[in-house]
C-alpha atoms as a PDB file:
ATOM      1  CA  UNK A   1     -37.021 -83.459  21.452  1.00  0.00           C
ATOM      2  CA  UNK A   2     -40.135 -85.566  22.800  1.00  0.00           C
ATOM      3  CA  UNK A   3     -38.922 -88.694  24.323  1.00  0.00           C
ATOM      4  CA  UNK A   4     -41.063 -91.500  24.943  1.00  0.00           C
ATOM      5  CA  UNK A   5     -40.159 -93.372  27.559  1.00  0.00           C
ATOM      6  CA  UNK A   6     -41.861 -97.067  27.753  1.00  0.00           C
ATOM      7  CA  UNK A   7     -41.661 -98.738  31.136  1.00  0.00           C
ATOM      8  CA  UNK A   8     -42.528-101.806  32.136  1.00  0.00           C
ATOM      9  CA  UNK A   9     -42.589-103.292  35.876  1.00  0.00           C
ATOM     10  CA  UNK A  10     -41.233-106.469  36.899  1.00  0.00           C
ATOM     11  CA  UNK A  11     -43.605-109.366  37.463  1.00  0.00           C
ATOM     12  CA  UNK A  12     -45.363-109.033  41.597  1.00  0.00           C
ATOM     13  CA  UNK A  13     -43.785-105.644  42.251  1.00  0.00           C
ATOM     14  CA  UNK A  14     -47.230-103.873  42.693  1.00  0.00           C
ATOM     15  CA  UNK A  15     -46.157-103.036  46.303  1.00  0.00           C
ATOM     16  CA  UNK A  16     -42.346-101.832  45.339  1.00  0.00           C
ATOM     17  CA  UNK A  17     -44.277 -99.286  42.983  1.00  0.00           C
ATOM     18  CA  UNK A  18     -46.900 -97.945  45.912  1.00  0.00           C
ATOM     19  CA  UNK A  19     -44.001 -97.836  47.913  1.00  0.00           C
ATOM     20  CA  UNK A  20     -41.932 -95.173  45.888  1.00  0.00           C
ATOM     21  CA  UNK A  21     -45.011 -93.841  44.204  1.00  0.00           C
ATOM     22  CA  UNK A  22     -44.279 -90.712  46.284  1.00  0.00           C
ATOM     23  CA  UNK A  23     -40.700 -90.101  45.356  1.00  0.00           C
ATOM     24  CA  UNK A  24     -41.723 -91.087  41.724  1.00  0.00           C
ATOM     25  CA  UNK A  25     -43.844 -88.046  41.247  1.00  0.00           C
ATOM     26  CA  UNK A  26     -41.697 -85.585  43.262  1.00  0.00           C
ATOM     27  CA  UNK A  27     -39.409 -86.496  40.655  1.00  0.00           C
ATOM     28  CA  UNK A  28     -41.859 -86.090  37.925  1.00  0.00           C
ATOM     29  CA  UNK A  29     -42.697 -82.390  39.566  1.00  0.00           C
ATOM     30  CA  UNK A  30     -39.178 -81.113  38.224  1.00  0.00           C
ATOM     31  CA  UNK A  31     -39.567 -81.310  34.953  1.00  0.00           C
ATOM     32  CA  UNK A  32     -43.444 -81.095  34.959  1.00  0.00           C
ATOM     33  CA  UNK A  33     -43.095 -77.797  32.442  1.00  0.00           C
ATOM     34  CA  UNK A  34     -41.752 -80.600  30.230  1.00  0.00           C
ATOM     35  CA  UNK A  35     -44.036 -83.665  29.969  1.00  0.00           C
ATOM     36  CA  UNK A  36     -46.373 -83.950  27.110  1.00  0.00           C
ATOM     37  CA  UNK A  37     -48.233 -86.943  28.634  1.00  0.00           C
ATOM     38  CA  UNK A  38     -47.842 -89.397  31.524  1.00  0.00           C
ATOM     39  CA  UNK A  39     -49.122 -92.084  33.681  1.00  0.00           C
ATOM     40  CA  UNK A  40     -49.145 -95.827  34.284  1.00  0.00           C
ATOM     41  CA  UNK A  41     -49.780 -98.715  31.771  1.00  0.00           C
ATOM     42  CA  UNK A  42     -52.485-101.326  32.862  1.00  0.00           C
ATOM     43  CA  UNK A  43     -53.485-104.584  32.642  1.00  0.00           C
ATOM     44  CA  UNK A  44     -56.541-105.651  30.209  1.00  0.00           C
ATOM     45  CA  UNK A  45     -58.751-104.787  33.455  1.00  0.00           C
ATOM     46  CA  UNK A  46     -57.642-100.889  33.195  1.00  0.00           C
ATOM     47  CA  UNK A  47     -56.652-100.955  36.560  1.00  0.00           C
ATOM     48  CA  UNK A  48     -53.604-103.747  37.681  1.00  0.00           C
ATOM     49  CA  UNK A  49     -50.864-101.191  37.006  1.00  0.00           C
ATOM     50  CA  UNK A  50     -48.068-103.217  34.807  1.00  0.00           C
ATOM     51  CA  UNK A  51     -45.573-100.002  33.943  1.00  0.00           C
ATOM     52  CA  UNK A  52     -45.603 -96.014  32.712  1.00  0.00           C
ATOM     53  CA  UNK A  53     -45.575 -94.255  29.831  1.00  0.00           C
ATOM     54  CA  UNK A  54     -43.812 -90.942  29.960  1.00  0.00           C
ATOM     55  CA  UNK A  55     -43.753 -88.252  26.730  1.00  0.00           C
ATOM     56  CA  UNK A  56     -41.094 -85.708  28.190  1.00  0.00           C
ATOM     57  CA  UNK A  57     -39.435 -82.690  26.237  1.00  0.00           C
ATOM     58  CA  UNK A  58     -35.623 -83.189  26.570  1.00  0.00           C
ATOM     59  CA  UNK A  59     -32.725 -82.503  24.688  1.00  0.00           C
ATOM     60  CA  UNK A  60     -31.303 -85.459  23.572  1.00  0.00           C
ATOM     61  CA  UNK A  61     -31.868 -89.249  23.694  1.00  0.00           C
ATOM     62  CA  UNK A  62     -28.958 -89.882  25.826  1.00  0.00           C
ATOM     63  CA  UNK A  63     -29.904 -86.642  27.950  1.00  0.00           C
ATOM     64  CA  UNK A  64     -33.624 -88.569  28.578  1.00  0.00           C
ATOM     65  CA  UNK A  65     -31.991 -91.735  29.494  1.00  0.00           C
ATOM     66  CA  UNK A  66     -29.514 -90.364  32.560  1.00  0.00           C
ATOM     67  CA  UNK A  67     -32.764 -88.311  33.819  1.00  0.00           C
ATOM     68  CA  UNK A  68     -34.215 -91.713  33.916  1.00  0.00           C
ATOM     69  CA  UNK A  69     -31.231 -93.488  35.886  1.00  0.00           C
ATOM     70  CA  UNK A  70     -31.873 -90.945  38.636  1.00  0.00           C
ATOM     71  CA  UNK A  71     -35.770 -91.758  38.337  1.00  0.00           C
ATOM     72  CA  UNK A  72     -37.045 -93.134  42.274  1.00  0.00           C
ATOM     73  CA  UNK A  73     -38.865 -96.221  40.300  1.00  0.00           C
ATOM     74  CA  UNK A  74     -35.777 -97.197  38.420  1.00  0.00           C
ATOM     75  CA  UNK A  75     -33.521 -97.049  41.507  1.00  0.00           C
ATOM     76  CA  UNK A  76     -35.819 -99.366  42.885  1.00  0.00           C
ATOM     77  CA  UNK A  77     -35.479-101.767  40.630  1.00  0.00           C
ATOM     78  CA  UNK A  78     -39.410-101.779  39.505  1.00  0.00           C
ATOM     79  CA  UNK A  79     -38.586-101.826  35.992  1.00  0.00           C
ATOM     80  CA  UNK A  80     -38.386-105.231  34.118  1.00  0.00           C
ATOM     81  CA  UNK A  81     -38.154-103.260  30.752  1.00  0.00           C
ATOM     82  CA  UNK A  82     -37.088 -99.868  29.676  1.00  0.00           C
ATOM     83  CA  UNK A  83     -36.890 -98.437  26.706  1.00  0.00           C
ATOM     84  CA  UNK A  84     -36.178 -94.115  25.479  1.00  0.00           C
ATOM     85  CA  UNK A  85     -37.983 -93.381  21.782  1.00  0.00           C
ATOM     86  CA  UNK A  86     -37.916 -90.457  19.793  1.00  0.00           C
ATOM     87  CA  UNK A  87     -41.115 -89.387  19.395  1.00  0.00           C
ATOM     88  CA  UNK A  88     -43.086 -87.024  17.404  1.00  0.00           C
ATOM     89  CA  UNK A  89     -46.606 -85.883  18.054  1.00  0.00           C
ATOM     90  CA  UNK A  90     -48.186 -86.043  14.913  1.00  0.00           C
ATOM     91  CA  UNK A  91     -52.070 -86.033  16.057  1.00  0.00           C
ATOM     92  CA  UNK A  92     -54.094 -82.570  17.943  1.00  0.00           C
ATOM     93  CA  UNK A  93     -54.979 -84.872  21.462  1.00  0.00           C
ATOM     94  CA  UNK A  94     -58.446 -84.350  21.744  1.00  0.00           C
ATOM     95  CA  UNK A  95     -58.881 -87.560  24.219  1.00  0.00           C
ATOM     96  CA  UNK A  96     -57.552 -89.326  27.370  1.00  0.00           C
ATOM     97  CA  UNK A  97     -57.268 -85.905  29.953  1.00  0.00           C
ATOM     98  CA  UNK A  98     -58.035 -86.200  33.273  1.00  0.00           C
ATOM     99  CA  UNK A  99     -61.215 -84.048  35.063  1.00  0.00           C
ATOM    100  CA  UNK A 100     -59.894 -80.798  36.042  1.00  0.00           C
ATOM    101  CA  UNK A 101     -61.214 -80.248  39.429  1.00  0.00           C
ATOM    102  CA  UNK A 102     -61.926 -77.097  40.789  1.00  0.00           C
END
């Protein structure tokens, strides 16, 4: 099941997410097989960073939400906000990838 995980930072924690940025995506890197789609939610600008959105195959609701306890950013305390949402891809992405570089 695709869970969408919606994640918003607290207020003036830009630093508290560069500081476990690293551990963040190590974490990411286990279940990269698994993610549909992920990355960080900005500001009107399109760059002041203000949370994450995260499409990950798991098996359950519940089963999404302890992989997220254990997630470096939420034992930090970053998050002001977050929420786990079933989610079904209903739409071919054709859109929004990064530049492969080779």
């Amino acid at each position: 099941m695709l869970c969408a995980c919606v994640l918003i930072d607290k207020p003036g924690s830009a630093s508290l997410r560069q500081e476990h940025r690293p551990a963040h995506k190590l974490y990411l890197g286990q279940v990269a097989d698994r993610i549909a789609f992920a990355g960080p939610l900005h500001e009107d600008d399109g760059i002041t960073m203000i949370g994450s959105l995260l499409v990950i195959d798991f098996d359950s609701v519940p089963h999404a939400r302890k992989w997220l306890d254990s997630e470096p950013f939420t034992r930090a305390g970053l998050y002001q906000r977050a929420e786990v949402f079933p989610f079904s891809n209903l739409w071919p992405q054709k859109a929004g990838f990064p530049q492969e570089t080779k």
